[in-house]
N, C-alpha and C. Protein backbone atom coordinates (compact mmCIF):
# COMPACT_ATOMS: atom_id res chain seq x y z
N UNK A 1 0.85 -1.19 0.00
CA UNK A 1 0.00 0.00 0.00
C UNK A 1 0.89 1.24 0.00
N UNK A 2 0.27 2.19 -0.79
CA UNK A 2 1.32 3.52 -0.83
C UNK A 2 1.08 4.57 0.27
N UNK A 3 1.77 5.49 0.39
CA UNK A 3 1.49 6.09 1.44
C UNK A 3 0.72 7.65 0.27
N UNK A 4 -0.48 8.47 1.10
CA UNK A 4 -0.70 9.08 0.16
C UNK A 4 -0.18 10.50 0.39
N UNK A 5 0.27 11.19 -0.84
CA UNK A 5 1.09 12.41 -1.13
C UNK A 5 -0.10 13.49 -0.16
N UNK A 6 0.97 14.75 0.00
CA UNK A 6 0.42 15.76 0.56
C UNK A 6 -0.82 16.51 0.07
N UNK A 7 -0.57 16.17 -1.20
CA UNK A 7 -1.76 17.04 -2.37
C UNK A 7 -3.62 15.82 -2.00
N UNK A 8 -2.44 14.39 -2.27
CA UNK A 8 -4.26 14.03 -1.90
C UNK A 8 -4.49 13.72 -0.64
N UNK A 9 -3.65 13.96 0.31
CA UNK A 9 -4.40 14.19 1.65
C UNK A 9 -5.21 15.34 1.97
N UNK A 10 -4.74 16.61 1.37
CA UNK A 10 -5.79 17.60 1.46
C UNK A 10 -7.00 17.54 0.70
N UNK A 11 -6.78 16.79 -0.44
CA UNK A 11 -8.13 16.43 -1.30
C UNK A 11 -8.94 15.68 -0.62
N UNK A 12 -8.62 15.03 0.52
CA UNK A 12 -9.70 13.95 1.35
C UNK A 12 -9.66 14.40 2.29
N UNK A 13 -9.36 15.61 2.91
CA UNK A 13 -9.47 16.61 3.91
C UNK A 13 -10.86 17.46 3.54
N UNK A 14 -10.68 17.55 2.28
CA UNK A 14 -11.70 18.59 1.31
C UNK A 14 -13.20 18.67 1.45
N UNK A 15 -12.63 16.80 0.87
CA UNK A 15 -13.89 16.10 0.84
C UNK A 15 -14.89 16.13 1.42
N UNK A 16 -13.85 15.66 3.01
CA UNK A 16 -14.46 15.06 3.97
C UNK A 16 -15.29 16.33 4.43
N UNK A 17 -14.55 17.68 4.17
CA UNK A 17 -15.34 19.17 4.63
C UNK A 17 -16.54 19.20 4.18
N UNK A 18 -16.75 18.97 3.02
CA UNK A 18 -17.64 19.02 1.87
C UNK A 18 -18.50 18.31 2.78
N UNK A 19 -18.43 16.74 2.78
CA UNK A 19 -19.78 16.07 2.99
C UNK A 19 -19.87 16.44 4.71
N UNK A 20 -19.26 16.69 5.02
CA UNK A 20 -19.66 17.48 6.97
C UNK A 20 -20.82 18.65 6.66
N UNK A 21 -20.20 19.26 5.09
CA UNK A 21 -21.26 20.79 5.26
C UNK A 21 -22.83 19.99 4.84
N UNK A 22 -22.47 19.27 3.81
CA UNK A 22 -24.00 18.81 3.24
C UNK A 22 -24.47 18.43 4.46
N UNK A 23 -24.31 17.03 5.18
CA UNK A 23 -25.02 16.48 6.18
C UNK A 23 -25.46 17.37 7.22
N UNK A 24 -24.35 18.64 7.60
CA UNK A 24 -24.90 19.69 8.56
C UNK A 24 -26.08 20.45 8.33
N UNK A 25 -26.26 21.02 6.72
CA UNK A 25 -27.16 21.03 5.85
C UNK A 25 -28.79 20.10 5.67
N UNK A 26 -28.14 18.88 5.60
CA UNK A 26 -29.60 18.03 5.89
C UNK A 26 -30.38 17.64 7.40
N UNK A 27 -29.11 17.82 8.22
CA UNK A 27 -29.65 17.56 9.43
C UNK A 27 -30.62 19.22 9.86
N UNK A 28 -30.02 20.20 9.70
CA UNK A 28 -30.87 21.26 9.75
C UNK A 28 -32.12 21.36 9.23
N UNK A 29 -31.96 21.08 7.37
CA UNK A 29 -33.44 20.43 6.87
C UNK A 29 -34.64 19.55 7.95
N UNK A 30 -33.88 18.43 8.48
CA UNK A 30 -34.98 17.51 9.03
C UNK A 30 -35.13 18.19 10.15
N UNK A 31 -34.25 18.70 10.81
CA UNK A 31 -34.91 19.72 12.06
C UNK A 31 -36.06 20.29 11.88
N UNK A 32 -35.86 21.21 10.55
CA UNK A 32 -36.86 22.11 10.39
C UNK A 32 -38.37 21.13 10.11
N UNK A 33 -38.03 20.24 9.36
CA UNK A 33 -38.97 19.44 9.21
C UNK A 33 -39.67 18.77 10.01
N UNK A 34 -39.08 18.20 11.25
CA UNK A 34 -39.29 17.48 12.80
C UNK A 34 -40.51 18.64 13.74
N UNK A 35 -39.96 20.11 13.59
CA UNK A 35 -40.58 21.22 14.03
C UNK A 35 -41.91 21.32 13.61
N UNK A 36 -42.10 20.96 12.34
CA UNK A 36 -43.54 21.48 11.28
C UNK A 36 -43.92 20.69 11.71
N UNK A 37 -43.93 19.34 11.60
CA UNK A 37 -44.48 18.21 11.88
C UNK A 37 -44.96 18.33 13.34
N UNK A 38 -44.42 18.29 14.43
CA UNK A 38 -44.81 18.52 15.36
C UNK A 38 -45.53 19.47 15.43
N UNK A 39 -45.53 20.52 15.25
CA UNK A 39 -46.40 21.61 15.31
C UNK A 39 -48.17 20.83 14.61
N UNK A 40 -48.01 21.01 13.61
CA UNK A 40 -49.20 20.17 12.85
C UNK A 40 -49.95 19.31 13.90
N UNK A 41 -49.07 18.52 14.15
CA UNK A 41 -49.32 17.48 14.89
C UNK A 41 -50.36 17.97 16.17
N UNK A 42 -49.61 19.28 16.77
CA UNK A 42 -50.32 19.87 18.19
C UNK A 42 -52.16 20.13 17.73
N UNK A 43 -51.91 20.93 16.61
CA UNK A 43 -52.98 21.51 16.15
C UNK A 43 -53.90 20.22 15.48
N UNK A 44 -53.68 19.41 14.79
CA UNK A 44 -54.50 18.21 14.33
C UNK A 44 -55.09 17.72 16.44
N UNK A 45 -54.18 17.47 16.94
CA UNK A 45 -54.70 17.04 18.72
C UNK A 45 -55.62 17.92 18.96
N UNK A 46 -55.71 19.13 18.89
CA UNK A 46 -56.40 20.22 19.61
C UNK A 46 -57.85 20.19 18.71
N UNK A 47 -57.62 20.07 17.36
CA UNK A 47 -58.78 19.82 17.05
C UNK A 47 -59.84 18.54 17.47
N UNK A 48 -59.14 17.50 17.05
CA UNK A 48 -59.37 16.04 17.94
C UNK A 48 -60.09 16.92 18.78
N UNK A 49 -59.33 17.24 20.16
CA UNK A 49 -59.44 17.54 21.94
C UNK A 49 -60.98 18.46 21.46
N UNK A 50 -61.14 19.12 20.83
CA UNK A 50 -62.23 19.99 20.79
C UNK A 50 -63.29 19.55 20.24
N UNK A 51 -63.33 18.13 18.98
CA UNK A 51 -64.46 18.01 18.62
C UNK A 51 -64.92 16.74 19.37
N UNK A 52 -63.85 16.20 20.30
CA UNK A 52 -64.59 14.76 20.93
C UNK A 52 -65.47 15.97 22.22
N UNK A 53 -65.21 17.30 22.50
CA UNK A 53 -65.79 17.74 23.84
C UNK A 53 -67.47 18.31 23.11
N UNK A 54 -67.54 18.33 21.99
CA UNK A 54 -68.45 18.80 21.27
C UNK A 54 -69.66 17.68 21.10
N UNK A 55 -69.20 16.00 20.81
CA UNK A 55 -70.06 15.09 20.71
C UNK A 55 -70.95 15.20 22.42
């Protein structure tokens, strides 16, 4: 096995930056997404909670 040169160790330094930003990126996405959802979620209950007090 070779040992790898200075040039492509920073290229897989790069990389590795790269896919840290995307995933930091998607994990923020599903946050935001986890939030809506829940939220929804409160308001779908509250309706529930209000029309079972109505029967």
């Amino acid at each position: 096995m070779r040992t790898l040169k200075f040039i492509e160790t920073e290229c897989v330094q790069a990389s590795d930056a790269k896919r840290l930003r995307e995933l930091q990126n998607e994990n923020d996405l599903l946050k935001l997404l986890y939030t809506d959802l829940l939220a929804k979620t409160v308001v779908i209950r509250g309706g529930l909670a209000r029309g079972m007090r109505d029967c």
